[in-house]
N, C-alpha and C. Protein backbone atom coordinates (compact mmCIF):
# COMPACT_ATOMS: atom_id res chain seq x y z
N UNK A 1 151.50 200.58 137.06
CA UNK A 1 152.86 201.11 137.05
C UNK A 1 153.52 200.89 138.40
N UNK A 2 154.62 200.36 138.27
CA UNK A 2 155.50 200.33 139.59
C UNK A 2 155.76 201.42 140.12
N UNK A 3 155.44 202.05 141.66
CA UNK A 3 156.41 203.13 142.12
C UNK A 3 157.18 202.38 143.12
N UNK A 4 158.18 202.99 143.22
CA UNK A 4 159.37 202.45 144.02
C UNK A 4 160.05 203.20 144.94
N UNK A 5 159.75 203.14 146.23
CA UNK A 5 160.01 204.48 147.32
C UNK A 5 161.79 203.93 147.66
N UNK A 6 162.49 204.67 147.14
CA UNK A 6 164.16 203.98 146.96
C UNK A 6 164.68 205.38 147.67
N UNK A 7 165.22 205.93 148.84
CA UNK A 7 165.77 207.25 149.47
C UNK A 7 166.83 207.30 148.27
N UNK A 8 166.70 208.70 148.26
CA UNK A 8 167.58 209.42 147.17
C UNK A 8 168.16 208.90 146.66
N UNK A 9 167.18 208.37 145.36
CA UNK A 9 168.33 207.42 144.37
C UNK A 9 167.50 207.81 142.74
N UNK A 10 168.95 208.59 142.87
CA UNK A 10 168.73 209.43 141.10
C UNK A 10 168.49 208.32 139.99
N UNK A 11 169.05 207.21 140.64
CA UNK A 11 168.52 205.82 139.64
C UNK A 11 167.52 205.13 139.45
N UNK A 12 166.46 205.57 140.12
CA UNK A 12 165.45 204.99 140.61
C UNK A 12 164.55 204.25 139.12
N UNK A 13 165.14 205.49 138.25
CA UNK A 13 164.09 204.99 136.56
C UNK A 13 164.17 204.27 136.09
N UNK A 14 165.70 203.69 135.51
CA UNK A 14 166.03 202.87 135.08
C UNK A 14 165.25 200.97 135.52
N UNK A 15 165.52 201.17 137.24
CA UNK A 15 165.05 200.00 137.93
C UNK A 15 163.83 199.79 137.41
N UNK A 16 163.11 200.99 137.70
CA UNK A 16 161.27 201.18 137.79
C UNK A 16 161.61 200.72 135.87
N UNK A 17 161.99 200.70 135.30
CA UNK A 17 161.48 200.64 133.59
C UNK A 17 161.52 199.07 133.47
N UNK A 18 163.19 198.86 134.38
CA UNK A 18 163.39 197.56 133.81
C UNK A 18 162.36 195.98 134.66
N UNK A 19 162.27 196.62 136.09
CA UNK A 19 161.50 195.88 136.61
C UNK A 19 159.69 195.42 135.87
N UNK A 20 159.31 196.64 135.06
CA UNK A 20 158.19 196.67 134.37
C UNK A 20 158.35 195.97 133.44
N UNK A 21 159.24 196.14 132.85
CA UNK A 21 159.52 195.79 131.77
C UNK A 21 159.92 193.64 131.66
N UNK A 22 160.41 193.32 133.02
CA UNK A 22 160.27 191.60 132.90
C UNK A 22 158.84 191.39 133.82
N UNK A 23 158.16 192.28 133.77
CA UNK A 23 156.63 191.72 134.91
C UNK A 23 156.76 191.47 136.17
N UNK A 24 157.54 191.88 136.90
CA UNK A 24 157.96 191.36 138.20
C UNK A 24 156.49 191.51 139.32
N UNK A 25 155.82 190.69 139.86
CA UNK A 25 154.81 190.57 140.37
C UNK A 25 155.03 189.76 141.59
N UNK A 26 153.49 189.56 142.68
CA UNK A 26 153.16 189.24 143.89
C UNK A 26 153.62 187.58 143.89
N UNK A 27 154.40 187.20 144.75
CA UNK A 27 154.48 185.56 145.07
C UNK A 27 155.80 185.47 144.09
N UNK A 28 156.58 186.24 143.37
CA UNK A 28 157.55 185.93 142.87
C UNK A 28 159.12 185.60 144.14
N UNK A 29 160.21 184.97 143.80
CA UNK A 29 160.98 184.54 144.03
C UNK A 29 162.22 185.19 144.13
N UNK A 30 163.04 186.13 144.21
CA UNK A 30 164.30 187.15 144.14
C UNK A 30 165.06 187.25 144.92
N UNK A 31 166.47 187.58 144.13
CA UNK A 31 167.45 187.95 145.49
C UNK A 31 168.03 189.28 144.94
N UNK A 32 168.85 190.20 146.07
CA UNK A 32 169.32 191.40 145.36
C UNK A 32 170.48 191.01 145.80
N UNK A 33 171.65 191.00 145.10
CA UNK A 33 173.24 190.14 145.10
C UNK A 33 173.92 191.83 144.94
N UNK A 34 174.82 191.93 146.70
CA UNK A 34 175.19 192.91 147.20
C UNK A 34 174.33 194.06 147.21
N UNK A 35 173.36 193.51 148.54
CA UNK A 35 172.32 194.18 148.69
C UNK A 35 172.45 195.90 149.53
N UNK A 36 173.43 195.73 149.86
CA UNK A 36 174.14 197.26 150.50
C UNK A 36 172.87 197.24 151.56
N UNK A 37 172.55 198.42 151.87
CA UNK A 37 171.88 198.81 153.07
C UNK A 37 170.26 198.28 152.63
N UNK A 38 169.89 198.04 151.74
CA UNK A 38 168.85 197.19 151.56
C UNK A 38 168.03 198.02 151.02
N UNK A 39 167.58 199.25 150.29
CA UNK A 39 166.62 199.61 149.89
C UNK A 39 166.03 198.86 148.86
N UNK A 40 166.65 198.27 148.03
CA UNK A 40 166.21 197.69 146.69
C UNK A 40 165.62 196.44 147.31
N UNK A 41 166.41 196.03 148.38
CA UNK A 41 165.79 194.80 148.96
C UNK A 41 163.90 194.92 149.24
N UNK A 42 163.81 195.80 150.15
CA UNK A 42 162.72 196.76 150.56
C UNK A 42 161.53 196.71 149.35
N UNK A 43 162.26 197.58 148.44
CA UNK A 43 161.14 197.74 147.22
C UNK A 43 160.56 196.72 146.74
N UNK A 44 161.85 195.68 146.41
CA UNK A 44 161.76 194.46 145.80
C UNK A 44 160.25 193.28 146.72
N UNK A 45 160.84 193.22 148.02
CA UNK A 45 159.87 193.03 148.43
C UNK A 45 158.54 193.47 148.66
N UNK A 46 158.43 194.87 148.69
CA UNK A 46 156.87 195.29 149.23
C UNK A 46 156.39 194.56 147.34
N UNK A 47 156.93 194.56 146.21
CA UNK A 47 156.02 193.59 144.93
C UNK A 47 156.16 192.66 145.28
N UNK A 48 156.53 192.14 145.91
CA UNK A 48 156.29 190.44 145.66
C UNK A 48 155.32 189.78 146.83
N UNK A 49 155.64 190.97 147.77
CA UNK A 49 154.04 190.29 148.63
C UNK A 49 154.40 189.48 149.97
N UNK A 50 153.28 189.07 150.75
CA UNK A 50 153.43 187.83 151.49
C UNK A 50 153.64 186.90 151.03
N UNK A 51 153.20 186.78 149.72
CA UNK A 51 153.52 185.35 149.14
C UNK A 51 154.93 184.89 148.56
N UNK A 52 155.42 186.38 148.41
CA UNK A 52 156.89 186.04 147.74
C UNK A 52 158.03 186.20 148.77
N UNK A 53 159.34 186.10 148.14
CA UNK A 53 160.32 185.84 149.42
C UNK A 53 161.42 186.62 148.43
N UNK A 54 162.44 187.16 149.56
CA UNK A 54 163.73 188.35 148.55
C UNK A 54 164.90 187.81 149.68
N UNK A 55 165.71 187.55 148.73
CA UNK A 55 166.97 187.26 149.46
C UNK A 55 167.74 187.93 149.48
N UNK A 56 167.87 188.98 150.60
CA UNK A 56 169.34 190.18 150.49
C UNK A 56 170.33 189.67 150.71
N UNK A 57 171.62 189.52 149.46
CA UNK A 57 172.67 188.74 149.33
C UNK A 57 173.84 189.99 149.54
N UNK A 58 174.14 189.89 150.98
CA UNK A 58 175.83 190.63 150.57
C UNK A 58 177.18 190.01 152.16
N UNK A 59 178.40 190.46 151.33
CA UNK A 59 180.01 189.65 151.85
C UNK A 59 179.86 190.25 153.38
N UNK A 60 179.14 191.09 153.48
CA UNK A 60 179.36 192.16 154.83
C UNK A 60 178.02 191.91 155.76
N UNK A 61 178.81 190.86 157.13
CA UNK A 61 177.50 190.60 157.71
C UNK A 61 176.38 191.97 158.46
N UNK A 62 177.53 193.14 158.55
CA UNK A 62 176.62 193.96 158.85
C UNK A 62 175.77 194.57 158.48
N UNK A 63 176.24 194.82 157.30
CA UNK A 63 174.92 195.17 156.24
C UNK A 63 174.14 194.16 155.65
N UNK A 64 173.94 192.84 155.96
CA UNK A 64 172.75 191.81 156.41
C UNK A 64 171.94 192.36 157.50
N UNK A 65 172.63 192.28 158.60
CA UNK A 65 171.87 192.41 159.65
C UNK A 65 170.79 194.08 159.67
N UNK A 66 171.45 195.21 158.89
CA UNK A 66 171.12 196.51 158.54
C UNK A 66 169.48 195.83 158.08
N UNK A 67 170.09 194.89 156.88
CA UNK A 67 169.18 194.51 155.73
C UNK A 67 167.25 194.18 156.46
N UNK A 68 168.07 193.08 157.05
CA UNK A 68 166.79 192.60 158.09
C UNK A 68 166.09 193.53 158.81
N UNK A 69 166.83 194.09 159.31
CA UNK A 69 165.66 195.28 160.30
C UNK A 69 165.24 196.21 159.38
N UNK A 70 165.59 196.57 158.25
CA UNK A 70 164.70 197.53 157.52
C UNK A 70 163.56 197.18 156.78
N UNK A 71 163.99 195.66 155.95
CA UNK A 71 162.99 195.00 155.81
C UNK A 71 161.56 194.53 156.88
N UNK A 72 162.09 194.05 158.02
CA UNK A 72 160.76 194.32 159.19
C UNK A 72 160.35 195.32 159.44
N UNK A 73 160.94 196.05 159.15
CA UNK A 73 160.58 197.31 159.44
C UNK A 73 159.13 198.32 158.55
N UNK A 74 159.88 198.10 157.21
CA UNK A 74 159.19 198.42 155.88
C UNK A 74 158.29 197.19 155.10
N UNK A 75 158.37 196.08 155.41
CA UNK A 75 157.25 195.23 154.54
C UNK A 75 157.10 193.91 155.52
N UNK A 76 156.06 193.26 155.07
CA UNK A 76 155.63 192.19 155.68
C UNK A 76 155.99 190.65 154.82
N UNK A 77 156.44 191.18 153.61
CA UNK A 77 157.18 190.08 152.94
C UNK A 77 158.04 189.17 153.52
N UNK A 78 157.87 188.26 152.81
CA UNK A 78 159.62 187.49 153.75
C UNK A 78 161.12 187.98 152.98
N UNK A 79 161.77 188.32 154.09
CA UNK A 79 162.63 188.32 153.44
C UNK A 79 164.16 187.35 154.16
N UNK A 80 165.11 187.71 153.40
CA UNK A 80 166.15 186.28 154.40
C UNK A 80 167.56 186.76 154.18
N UNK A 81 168.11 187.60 155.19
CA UNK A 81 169.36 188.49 154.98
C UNK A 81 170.74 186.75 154.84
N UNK A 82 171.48 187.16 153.61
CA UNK A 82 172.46 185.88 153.85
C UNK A 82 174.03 186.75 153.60
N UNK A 83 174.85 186.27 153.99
CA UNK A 83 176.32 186.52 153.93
C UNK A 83 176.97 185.52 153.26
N UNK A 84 176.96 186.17 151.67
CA UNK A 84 177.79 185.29 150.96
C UNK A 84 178.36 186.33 150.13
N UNK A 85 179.23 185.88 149.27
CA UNK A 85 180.05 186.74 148.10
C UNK A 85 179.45 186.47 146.88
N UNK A 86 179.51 187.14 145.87
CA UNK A 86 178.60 187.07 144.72
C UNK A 86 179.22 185.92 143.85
N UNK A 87 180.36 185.36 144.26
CA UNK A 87 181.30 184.60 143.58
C UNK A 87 180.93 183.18 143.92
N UNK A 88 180.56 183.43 145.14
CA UNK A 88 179.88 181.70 145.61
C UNK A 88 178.44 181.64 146.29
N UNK A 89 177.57 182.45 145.43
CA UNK A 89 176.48 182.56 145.52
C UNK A 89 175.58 181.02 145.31
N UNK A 90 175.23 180.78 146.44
CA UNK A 90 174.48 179.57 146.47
C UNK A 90 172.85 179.46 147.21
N UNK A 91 171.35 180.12 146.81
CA UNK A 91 170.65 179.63 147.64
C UNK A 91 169.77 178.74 147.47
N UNK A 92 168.93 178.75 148.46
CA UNK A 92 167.73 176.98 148.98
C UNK A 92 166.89 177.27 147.83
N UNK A 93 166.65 177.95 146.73
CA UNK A 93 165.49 177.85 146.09
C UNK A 93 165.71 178.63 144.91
N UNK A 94 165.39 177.82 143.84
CA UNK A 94 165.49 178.60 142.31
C UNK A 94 164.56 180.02 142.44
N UNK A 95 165.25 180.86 141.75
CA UNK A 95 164.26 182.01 141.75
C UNK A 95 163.89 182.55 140.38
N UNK A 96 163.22 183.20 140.35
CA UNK A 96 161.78 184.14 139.26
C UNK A 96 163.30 185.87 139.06
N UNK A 97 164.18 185.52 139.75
CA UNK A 97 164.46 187.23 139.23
C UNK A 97 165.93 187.37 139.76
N UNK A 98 167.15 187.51 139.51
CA UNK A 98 168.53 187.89 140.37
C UNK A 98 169.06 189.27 140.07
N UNK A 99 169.12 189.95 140.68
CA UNK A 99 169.25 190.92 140.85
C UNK A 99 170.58 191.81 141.31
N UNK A 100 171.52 192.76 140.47
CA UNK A 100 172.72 193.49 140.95
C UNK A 100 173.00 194.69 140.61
N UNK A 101 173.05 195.66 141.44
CA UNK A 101 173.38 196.99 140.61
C UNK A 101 174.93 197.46 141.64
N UNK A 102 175.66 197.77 140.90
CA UNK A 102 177.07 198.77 141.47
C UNK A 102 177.36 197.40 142.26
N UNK A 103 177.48 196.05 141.99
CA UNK A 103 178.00 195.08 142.43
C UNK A 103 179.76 194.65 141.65
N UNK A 104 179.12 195.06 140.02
CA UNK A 104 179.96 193.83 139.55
C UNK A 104 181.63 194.94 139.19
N UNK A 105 181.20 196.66 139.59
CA UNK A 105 182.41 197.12 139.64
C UNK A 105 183.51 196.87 140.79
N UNK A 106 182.98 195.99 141.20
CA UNK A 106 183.98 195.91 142.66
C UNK A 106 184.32 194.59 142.88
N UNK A 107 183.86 193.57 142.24
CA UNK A 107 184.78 192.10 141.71
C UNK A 107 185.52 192.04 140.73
N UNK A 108 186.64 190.74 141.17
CA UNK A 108 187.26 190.45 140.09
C UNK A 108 187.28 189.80 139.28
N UNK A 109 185.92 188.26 139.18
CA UNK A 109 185.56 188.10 138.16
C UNK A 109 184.19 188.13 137.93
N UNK A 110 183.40 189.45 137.24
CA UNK A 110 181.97 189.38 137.15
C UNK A 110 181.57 188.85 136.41
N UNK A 111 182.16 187.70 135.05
CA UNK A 111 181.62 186.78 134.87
C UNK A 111 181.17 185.47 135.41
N UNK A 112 182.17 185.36 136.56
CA UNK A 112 181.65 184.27 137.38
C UNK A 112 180.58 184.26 138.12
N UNK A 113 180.14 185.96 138.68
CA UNK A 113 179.02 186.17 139.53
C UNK A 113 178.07 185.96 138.37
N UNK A 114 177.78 186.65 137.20
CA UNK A 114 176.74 186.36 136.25
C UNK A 114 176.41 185.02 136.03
N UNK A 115 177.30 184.08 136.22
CA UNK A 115 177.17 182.93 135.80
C UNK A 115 176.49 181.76 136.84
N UNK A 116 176.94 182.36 138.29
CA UNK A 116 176.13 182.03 139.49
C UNK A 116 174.46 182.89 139.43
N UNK A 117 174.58 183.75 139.20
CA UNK A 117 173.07 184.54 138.94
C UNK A 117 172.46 183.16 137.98
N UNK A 118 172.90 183.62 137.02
CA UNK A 118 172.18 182.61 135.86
C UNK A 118 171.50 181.11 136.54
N UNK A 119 172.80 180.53 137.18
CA UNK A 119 172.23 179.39 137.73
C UNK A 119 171.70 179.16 139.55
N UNK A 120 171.57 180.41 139.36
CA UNK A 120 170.35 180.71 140.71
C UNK A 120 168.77 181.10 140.58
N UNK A 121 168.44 181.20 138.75
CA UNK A 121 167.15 181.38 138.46
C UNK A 121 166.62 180.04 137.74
N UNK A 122 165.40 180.17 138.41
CA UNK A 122 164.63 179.09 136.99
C UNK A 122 165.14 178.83 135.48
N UNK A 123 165.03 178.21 134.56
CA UNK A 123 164.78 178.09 133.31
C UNK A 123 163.64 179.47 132.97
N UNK A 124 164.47 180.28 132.12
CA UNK A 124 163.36 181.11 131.88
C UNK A 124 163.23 182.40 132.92
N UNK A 125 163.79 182.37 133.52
CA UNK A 125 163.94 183.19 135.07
C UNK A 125 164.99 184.35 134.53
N UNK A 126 164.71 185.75 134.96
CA UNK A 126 165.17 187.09 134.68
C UNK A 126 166.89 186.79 135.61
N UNK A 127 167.75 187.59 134.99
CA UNK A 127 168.69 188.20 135.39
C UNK A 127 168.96 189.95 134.84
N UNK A 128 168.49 190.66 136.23
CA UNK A 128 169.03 192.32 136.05
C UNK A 128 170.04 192.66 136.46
N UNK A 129 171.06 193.26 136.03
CA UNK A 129 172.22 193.69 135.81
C UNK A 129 172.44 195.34 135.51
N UNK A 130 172.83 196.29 136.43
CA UNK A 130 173.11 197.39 136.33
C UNK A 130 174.32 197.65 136.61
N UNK A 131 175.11 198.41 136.02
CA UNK A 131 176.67 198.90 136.26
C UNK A 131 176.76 200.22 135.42
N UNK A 132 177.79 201.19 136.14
CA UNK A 132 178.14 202.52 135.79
C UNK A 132 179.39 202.09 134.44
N UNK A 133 179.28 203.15 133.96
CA UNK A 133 180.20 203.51 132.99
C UNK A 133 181.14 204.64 133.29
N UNK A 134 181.90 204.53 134.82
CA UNK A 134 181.87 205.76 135.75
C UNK A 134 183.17 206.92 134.65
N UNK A 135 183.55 206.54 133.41
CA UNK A 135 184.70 207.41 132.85
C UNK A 135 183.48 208.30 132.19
N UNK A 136 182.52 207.90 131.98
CA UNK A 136 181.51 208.79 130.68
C UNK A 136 181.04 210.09 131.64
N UNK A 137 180.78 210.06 133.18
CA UNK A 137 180.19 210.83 134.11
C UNK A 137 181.32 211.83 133.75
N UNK A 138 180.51 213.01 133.96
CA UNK A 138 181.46 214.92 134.28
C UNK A 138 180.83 215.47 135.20
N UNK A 139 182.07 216.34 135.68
CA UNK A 139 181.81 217.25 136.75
C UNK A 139 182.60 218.75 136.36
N UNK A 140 181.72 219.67 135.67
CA UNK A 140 182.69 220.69 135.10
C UNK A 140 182.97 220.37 133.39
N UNK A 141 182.65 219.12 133.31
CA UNK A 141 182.96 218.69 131.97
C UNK A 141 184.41 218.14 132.06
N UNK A 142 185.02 217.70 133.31
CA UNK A 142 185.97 216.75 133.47
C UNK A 142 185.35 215.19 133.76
N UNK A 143 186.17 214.49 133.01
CA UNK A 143 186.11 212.65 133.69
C UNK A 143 185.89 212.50 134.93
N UNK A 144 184.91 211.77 135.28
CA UNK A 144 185.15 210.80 136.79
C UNK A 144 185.83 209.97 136.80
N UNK A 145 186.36 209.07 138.42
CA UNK A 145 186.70 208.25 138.25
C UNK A 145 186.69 207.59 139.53
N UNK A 146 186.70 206.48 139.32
CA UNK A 146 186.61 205.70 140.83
C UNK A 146 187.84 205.24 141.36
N UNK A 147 188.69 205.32 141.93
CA UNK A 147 190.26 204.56 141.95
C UNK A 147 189.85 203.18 142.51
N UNK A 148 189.18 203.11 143.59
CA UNK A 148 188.67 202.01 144.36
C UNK A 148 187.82 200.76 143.69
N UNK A 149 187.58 201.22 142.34
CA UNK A 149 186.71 200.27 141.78
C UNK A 149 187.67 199.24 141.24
N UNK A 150 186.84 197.82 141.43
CA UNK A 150 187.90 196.60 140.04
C UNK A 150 187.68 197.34 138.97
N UNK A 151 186.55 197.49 138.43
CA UNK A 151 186.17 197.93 136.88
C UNK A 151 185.42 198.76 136.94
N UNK A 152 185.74 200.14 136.83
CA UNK A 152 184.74 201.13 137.12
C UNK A 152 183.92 201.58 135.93
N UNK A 153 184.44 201.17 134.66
CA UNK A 153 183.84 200.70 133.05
C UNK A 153 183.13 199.17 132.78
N UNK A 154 183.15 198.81 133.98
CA UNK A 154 182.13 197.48 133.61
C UNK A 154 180.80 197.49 132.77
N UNK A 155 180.15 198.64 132.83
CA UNK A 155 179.15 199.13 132.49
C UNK A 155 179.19 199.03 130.62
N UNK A 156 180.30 199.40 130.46
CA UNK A 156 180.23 199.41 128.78
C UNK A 156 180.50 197.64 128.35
N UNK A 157 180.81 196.98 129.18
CA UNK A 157 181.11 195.26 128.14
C UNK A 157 179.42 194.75 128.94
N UNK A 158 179.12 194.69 129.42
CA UNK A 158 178.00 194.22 130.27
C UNK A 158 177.01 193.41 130.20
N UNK A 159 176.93 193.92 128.29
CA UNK A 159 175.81 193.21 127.68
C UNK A 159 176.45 191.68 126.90
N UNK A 160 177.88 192.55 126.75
CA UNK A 160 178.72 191.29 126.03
C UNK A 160 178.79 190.37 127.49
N UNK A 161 178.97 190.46 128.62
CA UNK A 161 179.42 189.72 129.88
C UNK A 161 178.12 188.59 129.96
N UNK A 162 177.38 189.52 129.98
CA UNK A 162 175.64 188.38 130.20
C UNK A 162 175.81 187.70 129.23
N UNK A 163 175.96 187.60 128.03
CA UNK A 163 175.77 186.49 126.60
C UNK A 163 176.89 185.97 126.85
N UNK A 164 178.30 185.96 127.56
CA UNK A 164 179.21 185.15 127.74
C UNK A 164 178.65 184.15 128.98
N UNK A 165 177.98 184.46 129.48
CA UNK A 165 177.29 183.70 131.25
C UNK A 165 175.81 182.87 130.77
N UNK A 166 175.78 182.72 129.29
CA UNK A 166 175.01 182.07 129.02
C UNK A 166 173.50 182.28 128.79
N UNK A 167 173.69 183.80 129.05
CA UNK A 167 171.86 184.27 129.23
C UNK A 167 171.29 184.82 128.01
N UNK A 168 170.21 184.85 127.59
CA UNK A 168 169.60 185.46 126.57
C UNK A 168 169.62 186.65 126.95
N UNK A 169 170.05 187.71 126.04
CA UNK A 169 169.73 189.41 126.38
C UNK A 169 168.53 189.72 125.41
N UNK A 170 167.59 190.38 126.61
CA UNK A 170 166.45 190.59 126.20
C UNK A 170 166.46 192.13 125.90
N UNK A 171 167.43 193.34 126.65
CA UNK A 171 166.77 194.43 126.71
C UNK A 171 167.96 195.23 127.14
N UNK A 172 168.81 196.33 126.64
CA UNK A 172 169.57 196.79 127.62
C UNK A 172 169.97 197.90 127.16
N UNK A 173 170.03 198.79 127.91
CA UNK A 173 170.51 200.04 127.51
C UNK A 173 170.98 201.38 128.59
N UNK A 174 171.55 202.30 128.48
CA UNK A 174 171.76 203.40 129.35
C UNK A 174 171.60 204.47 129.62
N UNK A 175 171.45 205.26 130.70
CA UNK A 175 170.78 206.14 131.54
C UNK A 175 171.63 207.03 132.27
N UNK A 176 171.60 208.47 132.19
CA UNK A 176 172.80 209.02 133.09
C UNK A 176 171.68 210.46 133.64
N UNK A 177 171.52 210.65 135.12
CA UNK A 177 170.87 211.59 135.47
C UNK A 177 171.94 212.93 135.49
N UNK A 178 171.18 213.90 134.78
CA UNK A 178 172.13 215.74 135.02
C UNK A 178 171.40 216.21 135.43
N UNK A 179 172.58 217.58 136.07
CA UNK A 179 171.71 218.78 136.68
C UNK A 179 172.96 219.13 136.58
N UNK A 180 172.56 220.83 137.25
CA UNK A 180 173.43 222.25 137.35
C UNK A 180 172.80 222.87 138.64
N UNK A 181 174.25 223.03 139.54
CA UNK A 181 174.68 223.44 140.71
C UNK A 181 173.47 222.70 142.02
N UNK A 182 172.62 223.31 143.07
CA UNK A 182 172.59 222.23 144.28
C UNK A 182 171.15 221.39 143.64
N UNK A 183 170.74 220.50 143.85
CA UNK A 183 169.97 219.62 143.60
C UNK A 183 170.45 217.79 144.01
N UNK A 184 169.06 217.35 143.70
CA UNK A 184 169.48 215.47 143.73
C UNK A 184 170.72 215.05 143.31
N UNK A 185 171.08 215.45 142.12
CA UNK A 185 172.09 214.81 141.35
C UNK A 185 173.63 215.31 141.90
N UNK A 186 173.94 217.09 141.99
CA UNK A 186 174.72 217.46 143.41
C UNK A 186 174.91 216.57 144.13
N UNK A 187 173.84 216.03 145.19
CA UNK A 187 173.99 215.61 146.98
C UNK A 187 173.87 214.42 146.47
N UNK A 188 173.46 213.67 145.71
CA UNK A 188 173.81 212.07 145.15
C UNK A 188 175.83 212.13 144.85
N UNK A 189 176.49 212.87 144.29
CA UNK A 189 177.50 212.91 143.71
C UNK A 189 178.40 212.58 145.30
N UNK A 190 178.06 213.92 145.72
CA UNK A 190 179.16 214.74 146.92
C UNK A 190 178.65 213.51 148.02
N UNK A 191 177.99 212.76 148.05
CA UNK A 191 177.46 211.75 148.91
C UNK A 191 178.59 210.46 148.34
N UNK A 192 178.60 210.12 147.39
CA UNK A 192 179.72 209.29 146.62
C UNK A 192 181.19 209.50 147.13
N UNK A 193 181.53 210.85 146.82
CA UNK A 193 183.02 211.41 146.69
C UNK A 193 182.96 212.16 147.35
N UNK A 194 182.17 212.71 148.79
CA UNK A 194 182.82 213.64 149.54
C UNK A 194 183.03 215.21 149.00
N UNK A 195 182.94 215.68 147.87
CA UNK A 195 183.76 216.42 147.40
C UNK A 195 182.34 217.09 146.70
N UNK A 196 181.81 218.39 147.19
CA UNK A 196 180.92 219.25 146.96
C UNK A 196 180.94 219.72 145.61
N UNK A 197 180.18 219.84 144.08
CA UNK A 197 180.53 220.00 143.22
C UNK A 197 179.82 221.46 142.57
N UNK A 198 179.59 222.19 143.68
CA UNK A 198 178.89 223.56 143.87
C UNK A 198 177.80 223.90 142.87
N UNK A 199 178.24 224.64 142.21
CA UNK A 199 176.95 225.29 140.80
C UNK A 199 177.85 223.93 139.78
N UNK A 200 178.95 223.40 139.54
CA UNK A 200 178.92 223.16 138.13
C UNK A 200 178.15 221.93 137.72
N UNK A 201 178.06 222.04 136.34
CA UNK A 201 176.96 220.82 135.80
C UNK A 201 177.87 219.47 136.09
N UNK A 202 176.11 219.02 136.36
CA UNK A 202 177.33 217.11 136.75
C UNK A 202 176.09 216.41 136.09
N UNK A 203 176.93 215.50 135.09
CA UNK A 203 176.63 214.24 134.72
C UNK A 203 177.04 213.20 134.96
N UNK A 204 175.92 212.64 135.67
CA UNK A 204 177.04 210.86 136.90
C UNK A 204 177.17 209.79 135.94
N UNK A 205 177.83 209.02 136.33
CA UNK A 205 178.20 207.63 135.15
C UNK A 205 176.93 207.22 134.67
N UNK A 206 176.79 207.25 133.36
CA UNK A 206 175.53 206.23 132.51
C UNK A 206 175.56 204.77 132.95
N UNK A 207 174.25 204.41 133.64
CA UNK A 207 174.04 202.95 134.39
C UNK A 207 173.38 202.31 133.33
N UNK A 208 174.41 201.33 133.05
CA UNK A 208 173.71 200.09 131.99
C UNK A 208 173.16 199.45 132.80
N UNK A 209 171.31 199.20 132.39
CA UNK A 209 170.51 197.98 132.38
C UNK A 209 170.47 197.03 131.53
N UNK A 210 170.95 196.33 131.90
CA UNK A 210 170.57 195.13 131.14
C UNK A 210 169.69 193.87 131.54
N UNK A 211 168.67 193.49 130.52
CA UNK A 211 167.37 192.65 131.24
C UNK A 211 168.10 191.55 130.33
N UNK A 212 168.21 190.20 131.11
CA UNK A 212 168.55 188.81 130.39
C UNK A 212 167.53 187.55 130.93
N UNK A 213 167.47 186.89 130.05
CA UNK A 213 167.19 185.78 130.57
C UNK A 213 167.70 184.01 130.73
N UNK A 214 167.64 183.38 132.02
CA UNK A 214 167.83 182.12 131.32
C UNK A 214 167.07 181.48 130.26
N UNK A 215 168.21 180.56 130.09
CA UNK A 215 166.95 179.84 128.75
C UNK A 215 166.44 178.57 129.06
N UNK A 216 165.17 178.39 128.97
CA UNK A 216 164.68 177.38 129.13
C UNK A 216 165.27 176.21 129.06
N UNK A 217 165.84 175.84 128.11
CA UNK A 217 166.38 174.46 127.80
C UNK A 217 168.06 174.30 128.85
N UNK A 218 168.67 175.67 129.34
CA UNK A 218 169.86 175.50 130.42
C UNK A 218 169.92 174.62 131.34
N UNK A 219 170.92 174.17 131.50
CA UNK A 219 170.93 173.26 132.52
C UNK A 219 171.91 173.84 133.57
N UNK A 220 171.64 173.45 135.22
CA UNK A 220 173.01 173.70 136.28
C UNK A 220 174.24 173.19 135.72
């Protein structure tokens, strides 16, 4: 069983199911596309080993450079912080796995990034895909909402987006962590939005996983 030491991340299950769930193992190949401060990077690497290599992909060179020192820090894997946009995602080596979560609400076309994922893996090579469904989340039993997001409902077409980008969908479905008054799911929220949500019950946006694959016979 995978454990996955991810700092306070109420999402942690979903990853841990879906990562089990395509075999992700030692000497494999990956990138995490808008890798933010790098934990997933981190995890991603301590499975894949010395032998494998993780490419933390994000637009913001500082949170590359974040990326790198936590990774030396936390694993002995290789890893290779790059500054690109998910839109012109280009690296040196086909990979075994591409990887995005809370990426594709904040572009404007996430079919084009899916479609660069796609042709950044092997034939046969995984694409994971996570996105909120941030209108379904309550606080009080009111709507969330993101103003700042491109698509803060990306989460509900997601599965249709991957079969438009050419990938086989193997697996996908959604996940929303609750609780009532201070706890994880609280200080996960008020960590988001600033905005303390005291005793009332909060349910955060349901995160679609979706597991795809290329298909063998695809071509670049």
């Amino acid at each position: 069983m995978i454990e996955l030491e991810l700092r306070n991340d109420v999402y942690r299950r979903p990853l841990q199911t879906a990562l089990e769930r395509l075999g992700i193992q030692a000497g494999w190949r990956a990138a995490d596309i808008g890798a933010g401060g790098g934990d997933v990077t981190v995890a991603l690497a301590r499975i894949v080993g010395r032998t494998g290599r993780v490419y933390a992909v994000d637009s913001d060179p500082q949170r590359r450079d974040q990326v790198a020192a936590a990774a030396a820090l936390a694993t002995q894997a290789q890893v290779v912080a790059l500054t690109q946009a998910g839109e012109e995602l280009r690296l040196p080596e086909a990979l075994d796995l591409a990887f995005c979560r809370f990426l594709l609400i904040h572009v404007h076309e996430p079919l084009v990034v899916l479609t660069k994922m796609r042709d950044a893996v092997r034939p046969g090579g995984w694409v994971l895909a996570q996105e909120p469904i941030t209108s379904a989340g309550r606080v009080g039993g009111a709507p969330l909402s993101m103003p700042d997001a491109t698509d803060a409902d990306v989460g509900a077409v997601l599965a249709s987006l991957v079969r438009q980008a050419g990938l086989e969908l193997v697996d996908a479905w959604a996940e929303a962590p609750a609780w009532a008054g201070p706890g994880p799911v609280a200080s996960y929220l008020e960590a988001m939005t600033d905005v303390d949500p005291g005793d009332d019950p909060v349910v955060l946006p349901p995160l679609v996983t979706v597991v795809a694959r290329r298909p063998v016979s695809s071509q670049p």
